[in-house]
C-alpha atoms as a PDB file:
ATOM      1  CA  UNK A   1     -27.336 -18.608   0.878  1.00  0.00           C
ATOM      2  CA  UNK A   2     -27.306 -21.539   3.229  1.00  0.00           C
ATOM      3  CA  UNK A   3     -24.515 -23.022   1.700  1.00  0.00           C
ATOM      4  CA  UNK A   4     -22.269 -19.428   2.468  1.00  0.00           C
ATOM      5  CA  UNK A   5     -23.858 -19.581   6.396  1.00  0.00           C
ATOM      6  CA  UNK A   6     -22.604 -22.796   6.635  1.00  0.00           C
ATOM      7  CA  UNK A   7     -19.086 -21.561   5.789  1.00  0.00           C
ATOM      8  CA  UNK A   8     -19.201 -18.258   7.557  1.00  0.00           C
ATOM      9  CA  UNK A   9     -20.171 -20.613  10.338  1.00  0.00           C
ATOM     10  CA  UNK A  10     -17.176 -23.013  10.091  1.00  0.00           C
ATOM     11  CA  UNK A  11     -15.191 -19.832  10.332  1.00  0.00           C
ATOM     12  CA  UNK A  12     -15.928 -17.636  12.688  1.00  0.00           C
ATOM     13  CA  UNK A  13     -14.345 -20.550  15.205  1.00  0.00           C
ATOM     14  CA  UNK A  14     -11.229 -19.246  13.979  1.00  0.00           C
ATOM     15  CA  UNK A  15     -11.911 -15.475  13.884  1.00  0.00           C
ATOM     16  CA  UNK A  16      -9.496 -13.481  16.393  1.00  0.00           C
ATOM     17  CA  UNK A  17     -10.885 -11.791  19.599  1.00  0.00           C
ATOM     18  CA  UNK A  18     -11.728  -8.025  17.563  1.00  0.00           C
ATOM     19  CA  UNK A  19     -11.775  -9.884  14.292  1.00  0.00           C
ATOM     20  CA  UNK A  20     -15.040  -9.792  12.192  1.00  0.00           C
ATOM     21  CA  UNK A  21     -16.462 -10.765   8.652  1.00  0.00           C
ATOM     22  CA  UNK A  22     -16.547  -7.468   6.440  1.00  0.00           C
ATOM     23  CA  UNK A  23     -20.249  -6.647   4.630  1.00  0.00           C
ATOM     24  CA  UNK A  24     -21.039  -4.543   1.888  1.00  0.00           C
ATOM     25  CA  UNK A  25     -25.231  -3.865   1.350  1.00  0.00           C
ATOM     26  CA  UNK A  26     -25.814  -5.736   4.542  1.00  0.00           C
ATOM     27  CA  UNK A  27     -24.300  -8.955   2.663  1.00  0.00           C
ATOM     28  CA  UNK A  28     -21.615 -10.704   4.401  1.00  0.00           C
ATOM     29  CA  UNK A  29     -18.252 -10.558   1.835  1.00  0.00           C
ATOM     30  CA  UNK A  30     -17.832 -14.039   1.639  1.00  0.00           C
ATOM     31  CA  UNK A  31     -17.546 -15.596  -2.381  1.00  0.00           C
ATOM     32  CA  UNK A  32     -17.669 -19.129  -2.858  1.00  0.00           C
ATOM     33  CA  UNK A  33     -15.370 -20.275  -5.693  1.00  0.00           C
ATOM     34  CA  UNK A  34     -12.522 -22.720  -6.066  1.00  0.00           C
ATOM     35  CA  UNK A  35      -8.917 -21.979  -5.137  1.00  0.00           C
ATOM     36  CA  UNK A  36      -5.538 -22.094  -7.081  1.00  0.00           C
ATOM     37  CA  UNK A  37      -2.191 -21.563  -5.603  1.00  0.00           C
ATOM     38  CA  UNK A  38       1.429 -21.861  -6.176  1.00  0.00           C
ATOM     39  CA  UNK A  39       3.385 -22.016  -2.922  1.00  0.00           C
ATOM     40  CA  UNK A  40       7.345 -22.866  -3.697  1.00  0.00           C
ATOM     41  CA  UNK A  41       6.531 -24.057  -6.877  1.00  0.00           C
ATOM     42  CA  UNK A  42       3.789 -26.854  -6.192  1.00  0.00           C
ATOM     43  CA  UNK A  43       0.290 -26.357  -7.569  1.00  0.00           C
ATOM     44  CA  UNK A  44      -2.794 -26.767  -5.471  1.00  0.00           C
ATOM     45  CA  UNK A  45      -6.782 -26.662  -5.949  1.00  0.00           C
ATOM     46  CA  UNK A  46      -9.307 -26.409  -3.723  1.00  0.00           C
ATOM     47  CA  UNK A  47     -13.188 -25.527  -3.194  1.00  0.00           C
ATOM     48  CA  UNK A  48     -14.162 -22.845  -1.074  1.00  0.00           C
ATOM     49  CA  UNK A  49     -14.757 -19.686   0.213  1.00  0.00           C
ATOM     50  CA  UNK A  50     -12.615 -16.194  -0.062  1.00  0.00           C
ATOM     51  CA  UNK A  51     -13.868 -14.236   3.323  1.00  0.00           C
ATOM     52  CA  UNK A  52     -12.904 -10.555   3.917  1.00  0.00           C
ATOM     53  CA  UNK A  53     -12.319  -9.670   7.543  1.00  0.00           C
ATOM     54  CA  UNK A  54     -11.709  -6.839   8.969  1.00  0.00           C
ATOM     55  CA  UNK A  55      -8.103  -7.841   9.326  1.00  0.00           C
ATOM     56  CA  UNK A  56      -7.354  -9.951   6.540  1.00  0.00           C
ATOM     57  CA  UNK A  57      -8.431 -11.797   3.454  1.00  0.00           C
ATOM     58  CA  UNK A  58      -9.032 -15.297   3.917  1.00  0.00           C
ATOM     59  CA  UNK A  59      -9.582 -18.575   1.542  1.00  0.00           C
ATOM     60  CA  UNK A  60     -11.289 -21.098   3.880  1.00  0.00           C
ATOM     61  CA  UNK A  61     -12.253 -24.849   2.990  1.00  0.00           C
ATOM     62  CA  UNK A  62     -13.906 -27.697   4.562  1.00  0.00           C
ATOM     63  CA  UNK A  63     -12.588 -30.844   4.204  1.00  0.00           C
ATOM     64  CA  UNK A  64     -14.191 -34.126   5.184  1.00  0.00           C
ATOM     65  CA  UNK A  65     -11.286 -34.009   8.167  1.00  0.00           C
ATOM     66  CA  UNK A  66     -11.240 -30.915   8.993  1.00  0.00           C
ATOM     67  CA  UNK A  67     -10.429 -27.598   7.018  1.00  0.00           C
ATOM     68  CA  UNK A  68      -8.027 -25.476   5.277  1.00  0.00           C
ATOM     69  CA  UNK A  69      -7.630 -21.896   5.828  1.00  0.00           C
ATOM     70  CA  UNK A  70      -4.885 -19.921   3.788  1.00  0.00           C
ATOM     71  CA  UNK A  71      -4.792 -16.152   5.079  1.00  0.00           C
ATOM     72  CA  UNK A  72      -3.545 -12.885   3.302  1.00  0.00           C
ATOM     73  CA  UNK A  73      -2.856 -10.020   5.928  1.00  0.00           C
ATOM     74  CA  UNK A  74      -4.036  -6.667   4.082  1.00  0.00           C
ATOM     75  CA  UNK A  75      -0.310  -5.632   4.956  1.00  0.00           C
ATOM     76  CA  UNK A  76       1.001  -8.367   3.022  1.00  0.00           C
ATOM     77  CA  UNK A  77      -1.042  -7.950  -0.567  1.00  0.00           C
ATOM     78  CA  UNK A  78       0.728  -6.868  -2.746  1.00  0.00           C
ATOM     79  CA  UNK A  79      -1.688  -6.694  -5.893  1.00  0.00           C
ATOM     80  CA  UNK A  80      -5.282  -7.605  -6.444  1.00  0.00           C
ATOM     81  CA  UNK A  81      -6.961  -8.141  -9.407  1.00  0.00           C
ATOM     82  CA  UNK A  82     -10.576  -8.830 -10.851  1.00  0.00           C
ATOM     83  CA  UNK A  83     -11.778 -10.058 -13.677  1.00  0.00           C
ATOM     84  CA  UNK A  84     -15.055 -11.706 -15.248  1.00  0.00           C
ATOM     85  CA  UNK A  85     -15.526 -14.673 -18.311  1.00  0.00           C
ATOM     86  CA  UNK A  86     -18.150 -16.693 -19.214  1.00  0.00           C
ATOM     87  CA  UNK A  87     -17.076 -18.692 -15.699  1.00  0.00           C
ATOM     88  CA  UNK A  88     -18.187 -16.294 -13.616  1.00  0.00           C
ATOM     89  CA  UNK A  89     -15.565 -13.831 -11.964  1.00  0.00           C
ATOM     90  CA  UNK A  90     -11.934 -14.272 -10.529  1.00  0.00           C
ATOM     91  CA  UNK A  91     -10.014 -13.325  -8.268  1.00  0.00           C
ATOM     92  CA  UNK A  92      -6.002 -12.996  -8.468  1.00  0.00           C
ATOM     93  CA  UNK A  93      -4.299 -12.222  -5.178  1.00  0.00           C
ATOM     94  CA  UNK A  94      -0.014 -11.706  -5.097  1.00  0.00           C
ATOM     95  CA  UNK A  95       0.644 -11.530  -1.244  1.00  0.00           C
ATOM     96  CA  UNK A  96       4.326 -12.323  -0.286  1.00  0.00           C
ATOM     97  CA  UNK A  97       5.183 -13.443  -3.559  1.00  0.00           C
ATOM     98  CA  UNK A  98       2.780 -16.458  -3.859  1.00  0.00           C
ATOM     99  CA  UNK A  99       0.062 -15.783  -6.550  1.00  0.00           C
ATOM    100  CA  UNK A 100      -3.173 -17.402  -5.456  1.00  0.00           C
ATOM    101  CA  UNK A 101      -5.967 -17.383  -7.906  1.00  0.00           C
ATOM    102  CA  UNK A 102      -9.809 -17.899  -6.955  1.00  0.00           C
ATOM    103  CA  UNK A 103     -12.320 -18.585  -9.609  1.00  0.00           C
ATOM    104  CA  UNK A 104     -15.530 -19.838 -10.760  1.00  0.00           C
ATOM    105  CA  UNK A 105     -17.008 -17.152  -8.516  1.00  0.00           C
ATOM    106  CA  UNK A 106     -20.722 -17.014  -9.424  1.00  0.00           C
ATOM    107  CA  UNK A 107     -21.901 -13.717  -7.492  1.00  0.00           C
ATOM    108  CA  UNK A 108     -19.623 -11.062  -9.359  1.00  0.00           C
ATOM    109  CA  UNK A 109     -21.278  -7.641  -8.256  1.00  0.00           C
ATOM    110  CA  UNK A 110     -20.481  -9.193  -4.691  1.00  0.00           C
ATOM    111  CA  UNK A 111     -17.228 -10.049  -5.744  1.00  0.00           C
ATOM    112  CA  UNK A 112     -16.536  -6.294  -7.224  1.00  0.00           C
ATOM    113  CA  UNK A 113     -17.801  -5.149  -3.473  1.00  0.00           C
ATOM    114  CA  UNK A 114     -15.279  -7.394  -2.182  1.00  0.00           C
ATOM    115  CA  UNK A 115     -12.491  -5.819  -4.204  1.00  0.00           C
ATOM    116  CA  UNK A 116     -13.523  -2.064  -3.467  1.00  0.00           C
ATOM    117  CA  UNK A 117     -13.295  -3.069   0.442  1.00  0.00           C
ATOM    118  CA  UNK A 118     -10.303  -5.133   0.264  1.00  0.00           C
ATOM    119  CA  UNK A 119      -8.535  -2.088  -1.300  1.00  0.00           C
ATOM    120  CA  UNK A 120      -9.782   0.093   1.206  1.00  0.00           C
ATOM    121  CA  UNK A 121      -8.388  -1.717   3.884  1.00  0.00           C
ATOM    122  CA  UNK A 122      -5.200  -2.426   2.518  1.00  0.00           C
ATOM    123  CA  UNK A 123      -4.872   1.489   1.954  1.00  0.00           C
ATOM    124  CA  UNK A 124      -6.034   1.735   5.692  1.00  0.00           C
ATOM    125  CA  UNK A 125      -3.526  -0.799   6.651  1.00  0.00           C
ATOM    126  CA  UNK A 126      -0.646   1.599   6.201  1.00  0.00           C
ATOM    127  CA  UNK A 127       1.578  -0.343   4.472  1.00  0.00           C
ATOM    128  CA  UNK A 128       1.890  -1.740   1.350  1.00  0.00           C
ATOM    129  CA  UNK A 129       4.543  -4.592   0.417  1.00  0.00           C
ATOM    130  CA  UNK A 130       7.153  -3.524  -2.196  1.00  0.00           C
ATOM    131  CA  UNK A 131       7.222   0.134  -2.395  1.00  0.00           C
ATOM    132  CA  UNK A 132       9.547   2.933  -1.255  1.00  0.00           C
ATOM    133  CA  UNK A 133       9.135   2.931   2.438  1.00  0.00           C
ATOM    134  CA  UNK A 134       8.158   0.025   3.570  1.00  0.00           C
ATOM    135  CA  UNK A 135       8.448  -0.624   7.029  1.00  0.00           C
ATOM    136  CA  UNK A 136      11.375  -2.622   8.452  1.00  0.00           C
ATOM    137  CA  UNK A 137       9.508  -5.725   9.630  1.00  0.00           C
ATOM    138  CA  UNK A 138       7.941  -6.425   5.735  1.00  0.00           C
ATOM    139  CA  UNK A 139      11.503  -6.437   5.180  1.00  0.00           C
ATOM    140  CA  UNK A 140      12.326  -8.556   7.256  1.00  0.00           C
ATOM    141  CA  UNK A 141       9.803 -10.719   6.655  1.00  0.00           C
ATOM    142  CA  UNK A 142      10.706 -10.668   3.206  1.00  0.00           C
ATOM    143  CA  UNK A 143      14.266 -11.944   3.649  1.00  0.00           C
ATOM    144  CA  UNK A 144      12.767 -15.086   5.624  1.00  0.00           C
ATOM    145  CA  UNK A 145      11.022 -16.181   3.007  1.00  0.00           C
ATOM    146  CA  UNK A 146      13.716 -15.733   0.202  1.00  0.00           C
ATOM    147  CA  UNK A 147      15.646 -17.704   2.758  1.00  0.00           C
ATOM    148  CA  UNK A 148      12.968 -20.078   2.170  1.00  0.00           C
ATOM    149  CA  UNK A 149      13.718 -20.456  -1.403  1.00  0.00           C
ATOM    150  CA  UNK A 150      16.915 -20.487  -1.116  1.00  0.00           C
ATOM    151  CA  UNK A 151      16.833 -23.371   0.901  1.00  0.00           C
ATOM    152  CA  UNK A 152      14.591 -25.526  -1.194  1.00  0.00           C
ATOM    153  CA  UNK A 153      17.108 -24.631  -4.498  1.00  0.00           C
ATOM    154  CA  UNK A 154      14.597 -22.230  -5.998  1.00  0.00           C
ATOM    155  CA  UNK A 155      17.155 -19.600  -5.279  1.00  0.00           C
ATOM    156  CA  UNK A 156      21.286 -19.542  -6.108  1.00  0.00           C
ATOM    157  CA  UNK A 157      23.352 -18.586  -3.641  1.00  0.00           C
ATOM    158  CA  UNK A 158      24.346 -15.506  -5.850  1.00  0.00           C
ATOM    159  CA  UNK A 159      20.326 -14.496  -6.672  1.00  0.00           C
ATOM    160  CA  UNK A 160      20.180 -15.432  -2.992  1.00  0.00           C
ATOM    161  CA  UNK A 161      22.472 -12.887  -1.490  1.00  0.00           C
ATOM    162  CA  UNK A 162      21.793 -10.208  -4.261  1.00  0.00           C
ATOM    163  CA  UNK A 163      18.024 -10.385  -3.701  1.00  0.00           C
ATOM    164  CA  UNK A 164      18.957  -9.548  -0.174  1.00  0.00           C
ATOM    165  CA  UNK A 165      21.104  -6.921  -0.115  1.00  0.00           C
ATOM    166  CA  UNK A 166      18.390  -5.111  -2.376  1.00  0.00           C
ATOM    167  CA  UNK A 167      15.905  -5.843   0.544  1.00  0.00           C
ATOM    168  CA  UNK A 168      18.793  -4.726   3.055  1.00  0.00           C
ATOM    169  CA  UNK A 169      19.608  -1.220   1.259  1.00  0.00           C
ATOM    170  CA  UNK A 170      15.625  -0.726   1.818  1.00  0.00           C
ATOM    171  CA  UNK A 171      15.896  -0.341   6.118  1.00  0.00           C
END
């Protein structure tokens, strides 16, 4: 447990003014595990902690430097899934089309609290990315970040501009 006050500690400097760390049984939802995301195709891997906040899922890291935080708005998940191995549990998170994966997670009734909360308040959040009636900013949003790709080469011009008009036809 000290170990987790010491990261809900280096956190809560960057908590927003109405922002706070979710709990489930009195325990604060904070996992300790380590982190594994693609974003535009590179891999990274880090050690950490995945903290549920009232407004957003959150991986956050302390570095000998300084820290890394990676954040997934509730409006922006798109999928979560759970699952348990000899490891210990994991986490998969698809927000904004990057998959992030956290794993190694020792504490898995904790982490199965997590997930039950998480999907409450992405239900609560009133949107949910990539179904019928999205609202117009996700959309938007969306486009930006093919744009992204597109720049970088992920994307042709033609998977490019088809991608969007499907995104387009949406609003």
């Amino acid at each position: 447990m000290a170990k987790t006050d010491k990261l809900i500690e280096g956190f809560q400097a960057h908590l927003s003014a109405n922002e706070e760390i979710l709990s489930a049984d009195e325990m604060p939802l904070v996992l300790i595990g380590t982190y594994e995301t693609t974003r535009l195709g590179q891999d990274s891997v880090r050690k950490g902690s995945l903290i549920a906040t009232n407004q957003r899922l959150a991986f956050f890291a302390k570095k000998i430097t300084g820290f890394e935080i990676e954040t997934f708005p509730y409006k922006a998940i798109s999928s979560i899934e759970q699952s348990k191995g000899l490891m210990g549990g994991q986490v998969k998170i698809i927000a904004s089309g990057n998959t992030s994966v956290i794993k190694w997670i020792s504490d898995v009734n904790l982490l199965s609290k997590l997930i039950e909360r998480v999907r409450e308040q992405i239900s609560n959040s009133g949107t949910t990315p990539q179904v019928a009636g999205q609202d117009n900013t996700n959309v938007i949003e969306q486009i930006k970040q093919l744009s992204e790709l597109h720049k970088s080469g992920i994307l042709s011009d033609d998977e490019f501009s088809a991608k969007k008009q499907s995104l387009l036809d949406k609003i």
